[in-house]
N, C-alpha and C. Protein backbone atom coordinates (compact mmCIF):
# COMPACT_ATOMS: atom_id res chain seq x y z
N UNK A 1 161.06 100.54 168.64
CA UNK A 1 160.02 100.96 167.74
C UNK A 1 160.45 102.31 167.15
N UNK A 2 160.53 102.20 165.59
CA UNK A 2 161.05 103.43 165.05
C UNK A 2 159.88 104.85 165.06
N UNK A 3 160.32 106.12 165.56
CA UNK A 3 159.62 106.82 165.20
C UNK A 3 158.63 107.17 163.64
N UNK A 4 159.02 106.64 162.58
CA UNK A 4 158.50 106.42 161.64
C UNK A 4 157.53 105.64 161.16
N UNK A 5 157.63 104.49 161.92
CA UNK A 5 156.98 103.69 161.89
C UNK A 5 155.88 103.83 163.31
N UNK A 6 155.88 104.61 164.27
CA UNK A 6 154.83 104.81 164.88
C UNK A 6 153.47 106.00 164.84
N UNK A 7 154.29 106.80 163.46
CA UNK A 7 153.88 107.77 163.16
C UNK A 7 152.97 107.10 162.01
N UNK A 8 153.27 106.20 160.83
CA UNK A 8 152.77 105.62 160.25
C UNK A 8 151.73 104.83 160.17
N UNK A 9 151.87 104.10 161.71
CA UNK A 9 150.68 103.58 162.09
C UNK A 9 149.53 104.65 162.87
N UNK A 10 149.88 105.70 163.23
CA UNK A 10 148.64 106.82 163.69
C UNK A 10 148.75 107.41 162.51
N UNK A 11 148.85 107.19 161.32
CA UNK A 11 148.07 108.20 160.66
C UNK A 11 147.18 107.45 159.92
N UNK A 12 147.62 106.69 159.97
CA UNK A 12 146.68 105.06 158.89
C UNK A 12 145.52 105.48 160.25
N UNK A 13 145.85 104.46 161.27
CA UNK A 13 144.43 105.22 162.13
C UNK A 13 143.65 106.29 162.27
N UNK A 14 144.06 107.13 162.07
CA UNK A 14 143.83 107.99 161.83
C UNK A 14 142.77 108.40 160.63
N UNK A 15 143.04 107.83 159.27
CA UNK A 15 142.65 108.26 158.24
C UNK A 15 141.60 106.79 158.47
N UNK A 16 141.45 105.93 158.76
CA UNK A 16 140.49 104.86 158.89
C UNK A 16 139.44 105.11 159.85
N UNK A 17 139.77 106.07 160.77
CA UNK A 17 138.64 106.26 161.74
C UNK A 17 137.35 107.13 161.05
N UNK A 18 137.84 108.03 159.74
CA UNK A 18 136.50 108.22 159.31
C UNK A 18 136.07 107.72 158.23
N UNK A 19 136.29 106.31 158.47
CA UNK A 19 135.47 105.92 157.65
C UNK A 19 134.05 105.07 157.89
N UNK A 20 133.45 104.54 156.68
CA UNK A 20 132.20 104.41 157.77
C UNK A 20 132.08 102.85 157.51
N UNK A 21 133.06 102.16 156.45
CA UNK A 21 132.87 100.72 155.60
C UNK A 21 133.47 100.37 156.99
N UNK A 22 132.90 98.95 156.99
CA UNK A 22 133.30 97.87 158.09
C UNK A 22 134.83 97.21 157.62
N UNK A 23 135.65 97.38 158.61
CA UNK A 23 136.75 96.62 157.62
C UNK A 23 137.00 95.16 158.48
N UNK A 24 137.66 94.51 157.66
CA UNK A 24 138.06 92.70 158.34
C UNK A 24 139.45 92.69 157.95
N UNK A 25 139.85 92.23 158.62
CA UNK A 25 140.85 91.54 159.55
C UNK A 25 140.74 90.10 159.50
N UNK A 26 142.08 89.89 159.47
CA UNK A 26 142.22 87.87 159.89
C UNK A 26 143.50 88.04 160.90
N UNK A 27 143.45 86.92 161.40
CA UNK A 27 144.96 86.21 162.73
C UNK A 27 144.88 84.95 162.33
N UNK A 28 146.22 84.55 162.30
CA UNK A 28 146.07 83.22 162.02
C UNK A 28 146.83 82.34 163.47
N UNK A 29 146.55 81.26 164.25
CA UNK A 29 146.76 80.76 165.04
C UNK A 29 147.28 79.50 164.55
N UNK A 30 148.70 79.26 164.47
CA UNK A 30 149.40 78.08 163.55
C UNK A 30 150.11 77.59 165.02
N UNK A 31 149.85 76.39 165.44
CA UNK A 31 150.44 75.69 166.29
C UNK A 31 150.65 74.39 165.98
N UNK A 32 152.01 74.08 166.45
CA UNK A 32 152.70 72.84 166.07
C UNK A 32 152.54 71.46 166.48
N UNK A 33 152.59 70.67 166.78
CA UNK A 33 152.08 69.07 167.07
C UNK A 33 152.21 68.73 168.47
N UNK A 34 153.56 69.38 168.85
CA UNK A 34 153.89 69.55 170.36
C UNK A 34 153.33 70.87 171.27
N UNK A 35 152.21 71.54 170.28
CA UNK A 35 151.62 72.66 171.23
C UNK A 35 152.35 73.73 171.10
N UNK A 36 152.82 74.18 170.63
CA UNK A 36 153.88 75.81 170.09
C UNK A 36 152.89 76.64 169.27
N UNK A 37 152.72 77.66 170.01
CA UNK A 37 152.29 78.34 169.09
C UNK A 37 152.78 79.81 168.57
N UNK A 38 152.95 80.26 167.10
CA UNK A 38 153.34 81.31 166.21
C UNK A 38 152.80 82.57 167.08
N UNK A 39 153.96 83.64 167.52
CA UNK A 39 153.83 84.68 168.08
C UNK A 39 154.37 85.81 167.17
N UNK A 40 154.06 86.71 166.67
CA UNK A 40 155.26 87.88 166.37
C UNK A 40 155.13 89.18 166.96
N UNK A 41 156.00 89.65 166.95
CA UNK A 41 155.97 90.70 167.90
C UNK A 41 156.29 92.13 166.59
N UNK A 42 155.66 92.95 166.96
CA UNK A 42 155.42 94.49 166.10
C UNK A 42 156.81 95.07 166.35
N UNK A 43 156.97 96.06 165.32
CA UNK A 43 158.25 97.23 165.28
C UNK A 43 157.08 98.36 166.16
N UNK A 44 155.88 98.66 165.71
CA UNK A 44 154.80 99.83 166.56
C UNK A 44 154.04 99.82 167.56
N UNK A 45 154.11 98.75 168.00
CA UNK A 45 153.61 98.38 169.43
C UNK A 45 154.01 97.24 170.00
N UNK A 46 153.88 97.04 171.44
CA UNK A 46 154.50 96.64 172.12
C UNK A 46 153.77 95.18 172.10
N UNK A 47 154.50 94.44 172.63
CA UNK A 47 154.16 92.78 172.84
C UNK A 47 154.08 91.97 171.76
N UNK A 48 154.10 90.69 172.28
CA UNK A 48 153.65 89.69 171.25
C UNK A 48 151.86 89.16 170.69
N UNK A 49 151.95 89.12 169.54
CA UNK A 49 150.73 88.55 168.87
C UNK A 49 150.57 87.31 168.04
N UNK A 50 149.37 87.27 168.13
CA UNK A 50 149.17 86.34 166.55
C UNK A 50 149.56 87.32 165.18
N UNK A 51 150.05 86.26 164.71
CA UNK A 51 150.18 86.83 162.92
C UNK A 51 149.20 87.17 162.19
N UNK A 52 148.82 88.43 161.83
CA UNK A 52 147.25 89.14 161.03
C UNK A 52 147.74 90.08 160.51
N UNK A 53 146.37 91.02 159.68
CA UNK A 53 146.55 91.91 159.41
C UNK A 53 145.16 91.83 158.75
N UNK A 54 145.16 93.26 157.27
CA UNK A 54 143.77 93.52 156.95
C UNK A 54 143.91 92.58 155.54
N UNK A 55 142.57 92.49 154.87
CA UNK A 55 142.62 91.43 153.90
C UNK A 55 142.66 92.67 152.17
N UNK A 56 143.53 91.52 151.69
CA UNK A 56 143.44 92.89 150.33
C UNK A 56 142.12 92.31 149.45
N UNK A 57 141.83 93.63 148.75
CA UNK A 57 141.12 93.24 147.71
C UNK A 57 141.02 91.96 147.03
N UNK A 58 139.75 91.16 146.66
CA UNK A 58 139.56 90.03 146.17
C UNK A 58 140.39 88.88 146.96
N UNK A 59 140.42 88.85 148.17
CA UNK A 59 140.86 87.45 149.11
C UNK A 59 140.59 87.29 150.00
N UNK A 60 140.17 85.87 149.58
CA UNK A 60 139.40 85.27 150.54
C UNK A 60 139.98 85.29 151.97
N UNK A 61 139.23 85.52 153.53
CA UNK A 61 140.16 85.15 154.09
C UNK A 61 141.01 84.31 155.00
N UNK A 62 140.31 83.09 154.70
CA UNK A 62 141.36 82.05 155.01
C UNK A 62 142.41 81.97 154.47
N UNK A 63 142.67 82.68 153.35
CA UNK A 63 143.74 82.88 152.36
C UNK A 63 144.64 84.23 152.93
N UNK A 64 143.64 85.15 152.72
CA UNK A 64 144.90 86.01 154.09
C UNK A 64 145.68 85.74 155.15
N UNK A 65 144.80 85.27 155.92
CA UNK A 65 144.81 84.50 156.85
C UNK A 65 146.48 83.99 156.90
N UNK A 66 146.66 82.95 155.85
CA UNK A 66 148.11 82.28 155.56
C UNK A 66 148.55 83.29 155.04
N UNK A 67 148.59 84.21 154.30
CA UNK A 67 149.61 85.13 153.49
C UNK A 67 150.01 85.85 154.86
N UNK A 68 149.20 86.38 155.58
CA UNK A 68 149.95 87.36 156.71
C UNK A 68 150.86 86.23 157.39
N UNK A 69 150.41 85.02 158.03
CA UNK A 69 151.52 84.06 159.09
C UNK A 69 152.60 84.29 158.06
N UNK A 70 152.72 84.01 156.67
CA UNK A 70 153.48 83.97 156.21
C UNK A 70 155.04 85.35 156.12
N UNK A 71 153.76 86.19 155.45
CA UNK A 71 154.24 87.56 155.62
C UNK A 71 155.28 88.13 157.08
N UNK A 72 154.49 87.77 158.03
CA UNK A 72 154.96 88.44 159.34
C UNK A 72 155.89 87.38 159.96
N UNK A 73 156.14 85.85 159.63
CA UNK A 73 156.89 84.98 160.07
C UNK A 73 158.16 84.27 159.68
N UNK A 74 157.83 84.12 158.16
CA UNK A 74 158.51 83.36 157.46
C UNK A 74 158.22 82.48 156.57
N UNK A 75 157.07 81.60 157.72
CA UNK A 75 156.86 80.63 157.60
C UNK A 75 155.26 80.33 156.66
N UNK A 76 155.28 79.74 155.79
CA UNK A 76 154.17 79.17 155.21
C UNK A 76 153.49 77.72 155.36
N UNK A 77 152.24 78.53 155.69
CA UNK A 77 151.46 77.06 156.58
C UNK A 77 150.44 76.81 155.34
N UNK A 78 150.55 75.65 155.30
CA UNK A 78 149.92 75.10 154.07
C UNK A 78 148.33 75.17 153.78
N UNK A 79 148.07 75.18 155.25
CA UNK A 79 145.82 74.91 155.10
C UNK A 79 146.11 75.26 156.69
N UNK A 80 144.68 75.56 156.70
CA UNK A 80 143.87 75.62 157.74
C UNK A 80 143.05 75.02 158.48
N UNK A 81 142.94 74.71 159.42
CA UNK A 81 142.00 73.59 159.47
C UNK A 81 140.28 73.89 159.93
N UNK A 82 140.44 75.34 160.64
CA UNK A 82 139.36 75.53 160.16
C UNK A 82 138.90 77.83 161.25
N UNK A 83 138.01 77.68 161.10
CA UNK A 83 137.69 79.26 161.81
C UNK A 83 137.73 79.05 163.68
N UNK A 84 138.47 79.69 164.30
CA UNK A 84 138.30 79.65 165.57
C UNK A 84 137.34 80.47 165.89
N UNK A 85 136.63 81.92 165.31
CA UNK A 85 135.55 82.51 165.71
C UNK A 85 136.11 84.07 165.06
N UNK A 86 135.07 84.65 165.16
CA UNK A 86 135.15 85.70 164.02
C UNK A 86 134.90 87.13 165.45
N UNK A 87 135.25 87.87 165.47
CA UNK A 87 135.59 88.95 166.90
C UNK A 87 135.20 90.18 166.36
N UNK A 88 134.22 91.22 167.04
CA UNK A 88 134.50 92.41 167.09
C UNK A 88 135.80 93.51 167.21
N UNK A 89 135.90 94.46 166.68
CA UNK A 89 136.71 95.22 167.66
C UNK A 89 136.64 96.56 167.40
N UNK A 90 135.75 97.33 168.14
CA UNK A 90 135.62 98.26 168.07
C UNK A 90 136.15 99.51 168.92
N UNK A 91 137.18 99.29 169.50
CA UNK A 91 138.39 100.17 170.27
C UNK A 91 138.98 100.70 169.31
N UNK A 92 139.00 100.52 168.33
CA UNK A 92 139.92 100.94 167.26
C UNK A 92 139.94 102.43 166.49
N UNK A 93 138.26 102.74 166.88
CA UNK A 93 137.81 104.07 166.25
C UNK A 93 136.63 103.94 165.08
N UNK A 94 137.25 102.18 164.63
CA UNK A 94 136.15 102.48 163.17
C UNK A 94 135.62 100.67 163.44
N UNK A 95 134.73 100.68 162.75
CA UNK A 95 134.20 98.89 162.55
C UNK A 95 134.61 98.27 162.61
N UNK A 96 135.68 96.94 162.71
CA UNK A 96 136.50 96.37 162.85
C UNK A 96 136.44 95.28 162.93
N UNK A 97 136.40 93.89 162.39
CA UNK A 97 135.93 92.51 162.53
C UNK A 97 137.44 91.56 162.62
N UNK A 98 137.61 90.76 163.21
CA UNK A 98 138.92 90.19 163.10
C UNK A 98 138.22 88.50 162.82
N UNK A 99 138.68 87.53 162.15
CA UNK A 99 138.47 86.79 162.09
C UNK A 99 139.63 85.73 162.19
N UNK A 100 139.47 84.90 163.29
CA UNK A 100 140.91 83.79 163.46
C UNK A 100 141.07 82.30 163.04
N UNK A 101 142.11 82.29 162.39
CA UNK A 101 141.78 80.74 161.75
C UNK A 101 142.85 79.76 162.47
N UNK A 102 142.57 78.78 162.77
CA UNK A 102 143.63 78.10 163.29
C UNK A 102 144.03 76.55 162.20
N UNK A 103 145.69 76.74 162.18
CA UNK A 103 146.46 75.89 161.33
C UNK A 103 146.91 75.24 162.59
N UNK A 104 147.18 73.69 161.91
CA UNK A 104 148.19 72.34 162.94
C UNK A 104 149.24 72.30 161.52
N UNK A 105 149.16 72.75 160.54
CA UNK A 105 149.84 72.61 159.08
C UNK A 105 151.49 73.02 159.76
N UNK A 106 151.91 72.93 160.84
CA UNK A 106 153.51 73.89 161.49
C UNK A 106 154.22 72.61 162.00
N UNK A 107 154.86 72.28 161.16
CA UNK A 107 155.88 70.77 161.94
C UNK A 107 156.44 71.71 163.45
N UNK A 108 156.80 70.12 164.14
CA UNK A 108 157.45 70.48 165.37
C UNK A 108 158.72 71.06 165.36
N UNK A 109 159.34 70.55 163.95
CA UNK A 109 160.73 70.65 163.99
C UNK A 109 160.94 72.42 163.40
N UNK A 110 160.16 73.11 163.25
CA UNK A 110 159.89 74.28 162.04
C UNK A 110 160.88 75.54 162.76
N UNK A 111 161.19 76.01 162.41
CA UNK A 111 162.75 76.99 162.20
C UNK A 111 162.58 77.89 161.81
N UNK A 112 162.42 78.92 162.03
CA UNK A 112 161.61 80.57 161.50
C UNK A 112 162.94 81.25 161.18
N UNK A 113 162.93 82.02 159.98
CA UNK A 113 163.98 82.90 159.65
C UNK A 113 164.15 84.31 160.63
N UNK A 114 165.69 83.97 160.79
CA UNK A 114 166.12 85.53 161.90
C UNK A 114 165.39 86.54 161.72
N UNK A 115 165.14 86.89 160.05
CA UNK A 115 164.54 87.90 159.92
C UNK A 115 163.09 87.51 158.88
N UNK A 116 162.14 88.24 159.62
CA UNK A 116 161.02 87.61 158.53
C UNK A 116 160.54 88.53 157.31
N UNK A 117 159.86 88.39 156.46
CA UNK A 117 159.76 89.36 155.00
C UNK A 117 159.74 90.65 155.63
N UNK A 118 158.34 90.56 156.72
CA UNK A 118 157.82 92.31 156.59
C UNK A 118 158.78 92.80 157.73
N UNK A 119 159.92 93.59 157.15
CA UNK A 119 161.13 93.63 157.92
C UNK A 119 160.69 95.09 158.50
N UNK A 120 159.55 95.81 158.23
CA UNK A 120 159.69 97.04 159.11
C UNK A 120 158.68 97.12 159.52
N UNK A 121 157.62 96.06 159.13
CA UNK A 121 156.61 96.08 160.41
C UNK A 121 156.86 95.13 161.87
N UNK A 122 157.85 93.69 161.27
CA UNK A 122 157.63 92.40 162.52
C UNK A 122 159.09 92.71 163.00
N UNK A 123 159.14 93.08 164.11
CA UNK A 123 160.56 92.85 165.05
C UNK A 123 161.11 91.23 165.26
N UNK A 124 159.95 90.57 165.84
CA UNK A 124 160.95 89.26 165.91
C UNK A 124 159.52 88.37 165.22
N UNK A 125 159.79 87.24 165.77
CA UNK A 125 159.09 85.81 165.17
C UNK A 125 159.50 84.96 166.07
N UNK A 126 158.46 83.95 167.12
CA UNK A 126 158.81 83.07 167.50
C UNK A 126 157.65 81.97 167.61
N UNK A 127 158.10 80.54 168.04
CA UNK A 127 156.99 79.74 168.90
C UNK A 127 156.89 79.59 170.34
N UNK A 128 156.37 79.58 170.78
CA UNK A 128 156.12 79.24 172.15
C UNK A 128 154.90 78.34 173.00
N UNK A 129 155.55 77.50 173.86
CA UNK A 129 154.28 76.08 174.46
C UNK A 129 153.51 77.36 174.93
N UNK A 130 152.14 76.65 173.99
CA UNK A 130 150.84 77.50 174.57
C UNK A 130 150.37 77.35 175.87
N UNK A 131 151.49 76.65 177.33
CA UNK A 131 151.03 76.94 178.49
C UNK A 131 152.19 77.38 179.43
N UNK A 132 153.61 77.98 178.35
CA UNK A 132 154.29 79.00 178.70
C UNK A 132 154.26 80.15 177.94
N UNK A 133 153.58 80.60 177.97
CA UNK A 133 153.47 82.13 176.89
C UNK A 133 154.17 83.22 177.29
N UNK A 134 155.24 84.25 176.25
CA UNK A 134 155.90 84.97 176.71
C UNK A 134 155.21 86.67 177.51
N UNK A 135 155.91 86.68 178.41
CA UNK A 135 155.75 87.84 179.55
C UNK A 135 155.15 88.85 178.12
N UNK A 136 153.95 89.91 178.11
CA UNK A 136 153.64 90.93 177.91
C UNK A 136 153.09 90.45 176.38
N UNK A 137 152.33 88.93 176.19
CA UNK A 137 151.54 88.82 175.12
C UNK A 137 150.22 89.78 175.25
N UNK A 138 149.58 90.28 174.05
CA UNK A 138 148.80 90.74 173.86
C UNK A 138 147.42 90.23 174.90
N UNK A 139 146.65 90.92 175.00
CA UNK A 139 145.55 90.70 175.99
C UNK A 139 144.37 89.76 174.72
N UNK A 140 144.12 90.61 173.99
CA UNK A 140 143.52 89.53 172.70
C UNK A 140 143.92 88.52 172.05
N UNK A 141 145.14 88.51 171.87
CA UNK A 141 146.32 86.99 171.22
C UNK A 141 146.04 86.11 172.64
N UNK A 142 146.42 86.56 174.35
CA UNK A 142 146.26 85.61 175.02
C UNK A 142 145.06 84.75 175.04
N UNK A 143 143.63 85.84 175.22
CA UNK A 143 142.22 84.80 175.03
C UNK A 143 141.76 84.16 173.79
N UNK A 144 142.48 84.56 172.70
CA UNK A 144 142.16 83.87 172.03
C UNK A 144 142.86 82.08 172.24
N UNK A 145 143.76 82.46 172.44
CA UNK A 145 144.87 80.92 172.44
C UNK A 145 144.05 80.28 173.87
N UNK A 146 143.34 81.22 174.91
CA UNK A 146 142.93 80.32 176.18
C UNK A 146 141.79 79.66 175.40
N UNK A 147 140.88 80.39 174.29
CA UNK A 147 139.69 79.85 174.03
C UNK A 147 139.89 78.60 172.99
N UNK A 148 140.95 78.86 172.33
CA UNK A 148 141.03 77.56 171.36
C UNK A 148 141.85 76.41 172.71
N UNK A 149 142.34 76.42 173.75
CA UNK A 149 143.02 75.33 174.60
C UNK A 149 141.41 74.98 175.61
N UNK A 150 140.01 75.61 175.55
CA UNK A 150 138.94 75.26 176.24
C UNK A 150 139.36 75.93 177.72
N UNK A 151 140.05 77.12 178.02
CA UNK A 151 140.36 77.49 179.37
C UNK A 151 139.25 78.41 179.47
N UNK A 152 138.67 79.29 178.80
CA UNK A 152 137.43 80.21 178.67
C UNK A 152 136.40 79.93 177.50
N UNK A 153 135.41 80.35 177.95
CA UNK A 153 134.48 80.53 177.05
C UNK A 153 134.85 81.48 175.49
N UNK A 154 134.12 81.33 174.75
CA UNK A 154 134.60 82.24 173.25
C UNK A 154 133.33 83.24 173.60
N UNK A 155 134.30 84.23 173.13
CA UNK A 155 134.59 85.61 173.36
C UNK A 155 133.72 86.05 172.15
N UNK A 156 133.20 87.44 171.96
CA UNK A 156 132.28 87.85 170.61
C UNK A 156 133.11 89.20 170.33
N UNK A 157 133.67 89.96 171.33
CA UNK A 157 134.42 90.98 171.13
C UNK A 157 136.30 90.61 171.13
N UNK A 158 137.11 91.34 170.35
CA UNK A 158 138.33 90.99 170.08
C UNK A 158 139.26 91.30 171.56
């Protein structure tokens, strides 16, 4: 994780914590036919996640939603099939809503580029069987993926 890029992300936090507008967020949860599911892992923090981010002006965000998997993976998933549940998160400092959509739109056979677009935010890109998940996934990426497989109840906070 480059010092630049960790500095970048505390000051963005930084400058978002006083604010007072609610902001949203999407993750998109794209898993493949054989159960793989889209992980990427950050250049500014540690572990693996779902593919998200914040939504720009005028988009919708099921439409973010795919532009970030895309953005942070490679890979472009065609549709969605529908909302896995919409999350608080207020650890963050400021309002924070995340909303997760889950795609089956990811063939089995699907092949992620070495390197994906957002080359100085995503370190890697992978899939992985959603009942081997890699060592030091996110604590929120994991319950979410337990709640869409029916292992827990759905969650209201991120």
């Amino acid at each position: 994780m480059s010092i630049l890029a960790r500095t970048l992300v505390a000051v963005r936090r930084r400058l978002l914590s006083f604010s007072t507008v609610p902001r949203i967020g999407v993750r998109l949860m794209a898993i493949t036919p054989d159960d793989r599911v889209l992980l990427v892992e950050h250049t500014y923090q540690p572990g693996w996640h779902l593919p998200g981010g914040g939504l720009k002006t005028g988009e919708r965000a099921e439409e973010g939603a795919m532009r970030e998997g895309w953005e942070e993976s490679g890979f472009r998933v065609g549709a969605v099939d529908g909302l896995l549940g919409l999350y608080a998160n207020f650890s963050v400092g400021w309002s924070d809503h995340v909303a997760v959509y889950v795609s089956r739109d990811i063939p089995s056979d699907t092949v992620l580029p070495d390197r994906p677009p957002a080359r100085l935010e995503i370190a890697a890109a992978a899939l992985f069987p959603v009942d081997r998940l890699p060592p030091g996934i996110c604590p929120s990426s994991l319950r979410r993926i337990e709640e869409w497989r029916g292992l827990r109840p759905m969650d209201k906070d991120w």
